[in-house]
N, C-alpha and C. Protein backbone atom coordinates (compact mmCIF):
# COMPACT_ATOMS: atom_id res chain seq x y z
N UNK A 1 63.20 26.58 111.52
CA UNK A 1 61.93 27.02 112.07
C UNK A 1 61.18 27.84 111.02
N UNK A 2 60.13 27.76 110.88
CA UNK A 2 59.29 27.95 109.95
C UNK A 2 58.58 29.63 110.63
N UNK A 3 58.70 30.59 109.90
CA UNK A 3 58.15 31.92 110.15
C UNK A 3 56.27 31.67 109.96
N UNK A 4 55.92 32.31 110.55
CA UNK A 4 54.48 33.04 110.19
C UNK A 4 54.54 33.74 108.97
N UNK A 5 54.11 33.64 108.17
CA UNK A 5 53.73 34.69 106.97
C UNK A 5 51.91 34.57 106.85
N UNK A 6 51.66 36.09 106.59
CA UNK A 6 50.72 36.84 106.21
C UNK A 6 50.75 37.43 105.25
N UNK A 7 49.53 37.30 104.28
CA UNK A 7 49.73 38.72 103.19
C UNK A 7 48.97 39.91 103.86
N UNK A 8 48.97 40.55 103.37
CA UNK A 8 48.93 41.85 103.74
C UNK A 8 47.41 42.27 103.74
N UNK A 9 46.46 41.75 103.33
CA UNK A 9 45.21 41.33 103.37
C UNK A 9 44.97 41.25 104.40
N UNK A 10 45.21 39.94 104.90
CA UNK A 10 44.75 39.34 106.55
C UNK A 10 45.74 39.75 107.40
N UNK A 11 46.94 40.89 107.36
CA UNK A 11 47.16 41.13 108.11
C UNK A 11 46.19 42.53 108.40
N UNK A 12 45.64 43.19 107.40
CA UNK A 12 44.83 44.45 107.20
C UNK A 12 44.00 43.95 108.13
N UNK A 13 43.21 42.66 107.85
CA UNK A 13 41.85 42.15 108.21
C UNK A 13 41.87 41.91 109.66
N UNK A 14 43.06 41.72 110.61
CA UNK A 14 43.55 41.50 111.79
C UNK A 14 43.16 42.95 112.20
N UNK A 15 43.80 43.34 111.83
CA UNK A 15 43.96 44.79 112.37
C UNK A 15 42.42 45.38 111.98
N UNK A 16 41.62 45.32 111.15
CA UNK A 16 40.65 45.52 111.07
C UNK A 16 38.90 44.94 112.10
N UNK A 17 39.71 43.53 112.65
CA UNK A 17 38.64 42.88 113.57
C UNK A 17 38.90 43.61 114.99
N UNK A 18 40.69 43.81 115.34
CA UNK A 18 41.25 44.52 116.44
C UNK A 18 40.19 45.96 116.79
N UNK A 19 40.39 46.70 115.61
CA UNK A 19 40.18 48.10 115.63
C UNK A 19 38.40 47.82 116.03
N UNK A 20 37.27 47.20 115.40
CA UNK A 20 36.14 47.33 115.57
C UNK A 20 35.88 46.58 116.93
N UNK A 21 36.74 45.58 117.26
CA UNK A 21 36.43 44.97 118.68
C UNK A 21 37.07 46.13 119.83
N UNK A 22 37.76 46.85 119.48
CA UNK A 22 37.97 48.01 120.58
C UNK A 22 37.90 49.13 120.52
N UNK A 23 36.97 49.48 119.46
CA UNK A 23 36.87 50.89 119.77
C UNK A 23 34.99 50.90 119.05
N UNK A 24 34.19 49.39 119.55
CA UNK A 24 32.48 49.65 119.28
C UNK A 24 31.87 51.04 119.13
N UNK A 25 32.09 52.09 119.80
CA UNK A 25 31.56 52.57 120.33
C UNK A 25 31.65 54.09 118.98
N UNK A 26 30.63 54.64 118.72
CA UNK A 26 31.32 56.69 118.29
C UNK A 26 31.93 57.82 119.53
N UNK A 27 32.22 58.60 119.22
CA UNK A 27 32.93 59.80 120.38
C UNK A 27 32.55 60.70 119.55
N UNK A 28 32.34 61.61 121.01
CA UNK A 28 32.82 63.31 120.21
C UNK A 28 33.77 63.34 120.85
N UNK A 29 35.18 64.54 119.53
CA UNK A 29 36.20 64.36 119.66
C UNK A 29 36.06 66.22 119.02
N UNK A 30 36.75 66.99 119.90
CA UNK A 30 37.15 68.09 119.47
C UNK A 30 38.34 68.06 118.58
N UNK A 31 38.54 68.95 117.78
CA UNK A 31 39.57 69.17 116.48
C UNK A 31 39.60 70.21 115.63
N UNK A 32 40.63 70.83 115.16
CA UNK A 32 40.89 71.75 114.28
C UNK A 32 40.70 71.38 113.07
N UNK A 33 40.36 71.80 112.03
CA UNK A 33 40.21 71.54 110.54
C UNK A 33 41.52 72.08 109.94
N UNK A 34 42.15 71.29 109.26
CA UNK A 34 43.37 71.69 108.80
C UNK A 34 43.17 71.64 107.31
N UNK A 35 42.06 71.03 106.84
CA UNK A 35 41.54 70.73 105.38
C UNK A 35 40.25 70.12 104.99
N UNK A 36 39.50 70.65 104.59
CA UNK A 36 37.79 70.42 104.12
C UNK A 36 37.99 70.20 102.72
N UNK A 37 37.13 68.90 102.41
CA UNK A 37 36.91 69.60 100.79
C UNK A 37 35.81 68.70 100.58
N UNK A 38 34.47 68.79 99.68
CA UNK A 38 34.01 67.94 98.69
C UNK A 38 34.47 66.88 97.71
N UNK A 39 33.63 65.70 97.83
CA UNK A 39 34.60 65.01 96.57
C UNK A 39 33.21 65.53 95.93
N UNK A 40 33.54 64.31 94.58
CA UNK A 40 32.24 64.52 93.20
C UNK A 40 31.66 63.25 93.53
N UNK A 41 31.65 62.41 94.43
CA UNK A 41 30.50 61.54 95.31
C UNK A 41 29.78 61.95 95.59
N UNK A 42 29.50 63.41 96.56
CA UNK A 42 28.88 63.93 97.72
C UNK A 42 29.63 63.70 98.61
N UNK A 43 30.47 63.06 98.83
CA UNK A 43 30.73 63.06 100.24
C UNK A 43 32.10 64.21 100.77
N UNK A 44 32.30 64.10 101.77
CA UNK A 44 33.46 65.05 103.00
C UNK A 44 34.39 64.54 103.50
N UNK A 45 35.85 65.25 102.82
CA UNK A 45 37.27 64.81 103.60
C UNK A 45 37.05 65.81 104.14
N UNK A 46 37.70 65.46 105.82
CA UNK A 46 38.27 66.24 106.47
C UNK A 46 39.95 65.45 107.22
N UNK A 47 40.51 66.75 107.06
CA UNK A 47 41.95 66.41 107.45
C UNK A 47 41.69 67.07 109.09
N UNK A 48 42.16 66.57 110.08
CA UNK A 48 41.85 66.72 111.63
C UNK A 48 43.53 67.29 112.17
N UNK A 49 43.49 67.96 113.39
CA UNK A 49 44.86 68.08 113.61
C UNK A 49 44.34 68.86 114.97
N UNK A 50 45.31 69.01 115.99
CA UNK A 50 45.01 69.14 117.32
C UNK A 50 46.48 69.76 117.34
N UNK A 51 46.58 71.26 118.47
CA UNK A 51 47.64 72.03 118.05
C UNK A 51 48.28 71.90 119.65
N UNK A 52 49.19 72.14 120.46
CA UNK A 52 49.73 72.39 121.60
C UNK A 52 49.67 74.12 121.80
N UNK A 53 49.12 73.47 123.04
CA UNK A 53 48.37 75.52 123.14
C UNK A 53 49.45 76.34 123.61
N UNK A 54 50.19 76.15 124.06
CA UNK A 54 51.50 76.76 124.20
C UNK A 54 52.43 77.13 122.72
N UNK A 55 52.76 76.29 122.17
CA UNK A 55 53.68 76.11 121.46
C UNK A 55 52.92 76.41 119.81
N UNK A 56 51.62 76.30 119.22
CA UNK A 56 51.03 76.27 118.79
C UNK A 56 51.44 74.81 117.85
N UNK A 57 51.96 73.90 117.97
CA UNK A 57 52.76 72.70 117.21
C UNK A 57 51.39 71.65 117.03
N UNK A 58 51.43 71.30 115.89
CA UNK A 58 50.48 69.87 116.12
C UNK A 58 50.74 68.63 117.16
N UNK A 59 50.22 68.12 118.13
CA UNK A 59 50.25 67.22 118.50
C UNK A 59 49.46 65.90 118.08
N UNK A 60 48.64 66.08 116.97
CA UNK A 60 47.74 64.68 116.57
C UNK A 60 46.89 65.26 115.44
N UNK A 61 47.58 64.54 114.53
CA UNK A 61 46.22 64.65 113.10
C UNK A 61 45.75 63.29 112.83
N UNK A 62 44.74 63.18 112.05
CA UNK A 62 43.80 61.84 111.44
C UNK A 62 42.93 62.51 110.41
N UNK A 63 42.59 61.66 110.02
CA UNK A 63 41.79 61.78 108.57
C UNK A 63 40.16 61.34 109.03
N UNK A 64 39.60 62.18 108.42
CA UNK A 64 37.95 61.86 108.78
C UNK A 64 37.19 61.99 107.17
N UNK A 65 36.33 61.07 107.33
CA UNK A 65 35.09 60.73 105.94
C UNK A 65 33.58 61.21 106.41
N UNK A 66 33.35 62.33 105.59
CA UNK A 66 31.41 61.96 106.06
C UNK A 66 31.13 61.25 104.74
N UNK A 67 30.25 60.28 105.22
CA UNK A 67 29.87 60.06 103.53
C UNK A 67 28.52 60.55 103.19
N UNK A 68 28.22 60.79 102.17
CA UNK A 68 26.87 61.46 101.06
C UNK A 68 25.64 61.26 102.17
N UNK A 69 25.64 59.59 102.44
CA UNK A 69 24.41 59.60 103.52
C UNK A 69 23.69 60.63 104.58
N UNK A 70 25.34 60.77 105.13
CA UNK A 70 24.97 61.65 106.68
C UNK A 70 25.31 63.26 106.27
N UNK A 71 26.36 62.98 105.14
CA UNK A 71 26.28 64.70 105.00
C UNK A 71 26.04 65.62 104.42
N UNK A 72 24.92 65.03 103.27
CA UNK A 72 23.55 65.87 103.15
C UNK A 72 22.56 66.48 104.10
N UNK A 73 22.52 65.59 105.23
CA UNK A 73 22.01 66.43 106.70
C UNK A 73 22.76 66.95 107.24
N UNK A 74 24.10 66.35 107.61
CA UNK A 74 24.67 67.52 108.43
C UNK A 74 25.49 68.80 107.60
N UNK A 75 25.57 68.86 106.54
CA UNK A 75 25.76 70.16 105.94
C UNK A 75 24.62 71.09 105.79
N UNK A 76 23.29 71.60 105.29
CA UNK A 76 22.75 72.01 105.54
C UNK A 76 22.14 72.30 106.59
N UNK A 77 22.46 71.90 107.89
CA UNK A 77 22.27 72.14 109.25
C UNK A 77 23.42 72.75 110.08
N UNK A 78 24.43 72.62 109.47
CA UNK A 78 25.93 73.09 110.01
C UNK A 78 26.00 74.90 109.09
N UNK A 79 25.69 74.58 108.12
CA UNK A 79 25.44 75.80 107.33
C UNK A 79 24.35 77.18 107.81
N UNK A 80 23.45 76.86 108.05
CA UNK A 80 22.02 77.12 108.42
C UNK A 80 22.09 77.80 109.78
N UNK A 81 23.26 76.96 110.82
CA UNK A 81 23.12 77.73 112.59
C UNK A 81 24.51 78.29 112.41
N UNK A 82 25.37 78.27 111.41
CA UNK A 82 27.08 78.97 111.62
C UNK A 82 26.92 80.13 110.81
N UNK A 83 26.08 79.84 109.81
CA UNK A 83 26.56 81.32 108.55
C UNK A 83 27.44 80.68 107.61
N UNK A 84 28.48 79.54 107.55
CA UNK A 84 29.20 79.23 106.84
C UNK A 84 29.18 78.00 106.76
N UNK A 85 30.37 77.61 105.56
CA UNK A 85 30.33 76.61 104.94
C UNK A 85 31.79 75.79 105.83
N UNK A 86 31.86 74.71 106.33
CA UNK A 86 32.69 74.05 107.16
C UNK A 86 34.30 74.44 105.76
N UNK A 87 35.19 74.85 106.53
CA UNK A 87 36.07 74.93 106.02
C UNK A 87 37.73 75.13 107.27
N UNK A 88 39.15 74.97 106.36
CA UNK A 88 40.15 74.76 107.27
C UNK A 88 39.92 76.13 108.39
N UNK A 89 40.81 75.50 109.66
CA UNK A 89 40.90 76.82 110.34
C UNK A 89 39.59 76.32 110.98
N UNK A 90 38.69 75.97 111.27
CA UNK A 90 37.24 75.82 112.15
C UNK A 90 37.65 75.21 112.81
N UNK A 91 37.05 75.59 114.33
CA UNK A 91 37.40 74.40 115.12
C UNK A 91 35.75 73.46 115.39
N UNK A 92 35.92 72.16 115.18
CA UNK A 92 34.57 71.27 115.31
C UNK A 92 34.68 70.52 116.60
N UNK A 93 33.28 69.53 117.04
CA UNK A 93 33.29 69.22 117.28
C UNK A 93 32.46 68.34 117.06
N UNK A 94 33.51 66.72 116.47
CA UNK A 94 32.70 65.65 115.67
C UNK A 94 32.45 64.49 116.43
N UNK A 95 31.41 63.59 116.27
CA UNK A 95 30.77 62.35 116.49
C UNK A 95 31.64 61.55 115.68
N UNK A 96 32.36 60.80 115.92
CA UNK A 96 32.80 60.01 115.09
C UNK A 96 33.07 58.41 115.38
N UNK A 97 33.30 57.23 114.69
CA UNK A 97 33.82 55.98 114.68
C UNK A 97 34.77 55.54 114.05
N UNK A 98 35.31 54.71 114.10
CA UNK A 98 36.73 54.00 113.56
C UNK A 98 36.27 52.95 112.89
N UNK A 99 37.17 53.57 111.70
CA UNK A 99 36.98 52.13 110.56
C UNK A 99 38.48 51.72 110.15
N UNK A 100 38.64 50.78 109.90
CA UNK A 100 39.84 50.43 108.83
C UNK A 100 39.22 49.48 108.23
N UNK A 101 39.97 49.83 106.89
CA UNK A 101 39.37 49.28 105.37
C UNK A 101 40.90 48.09 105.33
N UNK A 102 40.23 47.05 104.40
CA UNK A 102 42.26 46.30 104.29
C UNK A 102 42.73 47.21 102.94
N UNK A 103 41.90 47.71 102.32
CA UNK A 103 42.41 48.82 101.46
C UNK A 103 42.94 50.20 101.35
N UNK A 104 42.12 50.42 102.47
CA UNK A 104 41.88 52.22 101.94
C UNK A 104 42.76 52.85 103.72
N UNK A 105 42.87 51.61 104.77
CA UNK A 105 43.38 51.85 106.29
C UNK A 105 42.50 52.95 107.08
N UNK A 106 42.69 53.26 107.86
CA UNK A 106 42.19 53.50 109.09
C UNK A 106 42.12 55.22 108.79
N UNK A 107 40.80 55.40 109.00
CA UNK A 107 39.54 56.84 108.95
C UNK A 107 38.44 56.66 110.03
N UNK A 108 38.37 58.03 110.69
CA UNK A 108 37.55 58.05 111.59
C UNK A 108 36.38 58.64 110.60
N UNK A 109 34.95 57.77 110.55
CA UNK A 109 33.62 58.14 110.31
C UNK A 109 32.88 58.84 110.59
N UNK A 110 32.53 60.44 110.25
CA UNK A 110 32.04 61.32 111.08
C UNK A 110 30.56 61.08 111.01
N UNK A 111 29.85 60.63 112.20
CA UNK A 111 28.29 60.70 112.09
C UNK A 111 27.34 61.91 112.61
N UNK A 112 28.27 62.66 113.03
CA UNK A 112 27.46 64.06 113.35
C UNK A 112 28.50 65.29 113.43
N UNK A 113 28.18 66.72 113.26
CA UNK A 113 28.94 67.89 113.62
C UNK A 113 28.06 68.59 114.47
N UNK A 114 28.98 69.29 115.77
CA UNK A 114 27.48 69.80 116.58
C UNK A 114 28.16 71.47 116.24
N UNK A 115 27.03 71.98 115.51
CA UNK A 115 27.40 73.29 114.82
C UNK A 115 27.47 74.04 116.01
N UNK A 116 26.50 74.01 117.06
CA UNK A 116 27.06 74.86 118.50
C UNK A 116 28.20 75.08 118.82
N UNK A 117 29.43 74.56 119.14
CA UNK A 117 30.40 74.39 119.42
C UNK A 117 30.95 75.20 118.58
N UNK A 118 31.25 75.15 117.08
CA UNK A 118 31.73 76.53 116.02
C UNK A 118 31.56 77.47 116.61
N UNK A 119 30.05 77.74 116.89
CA UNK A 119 29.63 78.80 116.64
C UNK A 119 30.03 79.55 118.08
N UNK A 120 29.98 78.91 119.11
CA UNK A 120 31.13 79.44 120.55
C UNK A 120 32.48 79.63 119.94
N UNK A 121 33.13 78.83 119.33
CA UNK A 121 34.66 79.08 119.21
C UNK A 121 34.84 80.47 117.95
N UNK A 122 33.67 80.53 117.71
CA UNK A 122 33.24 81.93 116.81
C UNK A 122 33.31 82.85 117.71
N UNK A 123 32.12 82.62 118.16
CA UNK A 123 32.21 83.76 119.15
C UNK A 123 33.58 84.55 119.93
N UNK A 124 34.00 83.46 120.48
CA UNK A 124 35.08 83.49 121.52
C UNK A 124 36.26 84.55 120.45
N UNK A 125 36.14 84.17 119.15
CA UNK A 125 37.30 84.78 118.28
C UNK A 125 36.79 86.13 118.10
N UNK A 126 36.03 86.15 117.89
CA UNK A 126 36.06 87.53 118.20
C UNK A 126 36.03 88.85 118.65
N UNK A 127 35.30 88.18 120.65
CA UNK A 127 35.58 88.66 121.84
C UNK A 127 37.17 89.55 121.33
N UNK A 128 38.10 88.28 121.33
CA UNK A 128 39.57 87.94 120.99
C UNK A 128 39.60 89.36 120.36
N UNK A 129 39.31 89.69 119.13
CA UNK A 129 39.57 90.66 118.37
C UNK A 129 39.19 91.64 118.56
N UNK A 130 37.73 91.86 119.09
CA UNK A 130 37.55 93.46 120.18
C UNK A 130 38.15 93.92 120.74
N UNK A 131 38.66 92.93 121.73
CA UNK A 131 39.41 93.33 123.15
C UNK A 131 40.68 93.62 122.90
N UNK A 132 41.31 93.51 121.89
CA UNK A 132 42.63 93.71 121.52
C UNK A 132 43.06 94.90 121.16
């Protein structure tokens, strides 16, 4: 009996028609920043991670891309209503979509940051630290 074989290409590319036929759509998705940085593109890694509020343990990280396009606007607008520059330790809340590349695999696309949301979980931290 003769196996199925795939290279690894079209098996990427499978998984790549899968991923855009079920998940059309962007979300906002709350998340911790576990790692920010600039490349020398313009564009924004962010490393994502979601903690168990009890236990403080990660329960879910992913990798997120802004690219140069969108985050030339949304950095100077995220900057502008927070006071700061998006960095680890923030908690966001991003617009995002699903891509997988057959190269580069599966990154959620951030198309917006809603700087409000920081700027509550700002707040809230330091209620936190008064009251203590």
């Amino acid at each position: 009996m003769e196996r199925l074989r795939l290279s690894l290409f079209e098996l990427n590319s499978m998984v790549r028609d899968v991923i855009s036929m079920s998940l059309p759509d962007s979300y906002w998705v709350e998340a911790e920043l576990s790692e920010a940085r600039e490349g020398y593109g313009g564009h924004c890694y962010l490393e994502l991670i979601e903690k168990d509020e009890q236990s403080n343990t990660p329960i879910a990280k992913a990798h997120a891309s802004c690219w140069r396009n969108r985050w030339m606007f949304i950095k100077p607008n995220f900057e502008r209503i927070t006071g700061q520059r998006i960095h680890a330790g923030m908690k966001v809340l991003l617009k995002v979509h699903a891509q997988f590349h057959e190269n580069y695999g599966f990154s959620w696309i951030v198309d917006d940051i809603d700087p409000n949301y920081t700027m509550g979980d700002m707040a809230r931290k330091r209620l936190e630290i008064i009251n203590t």
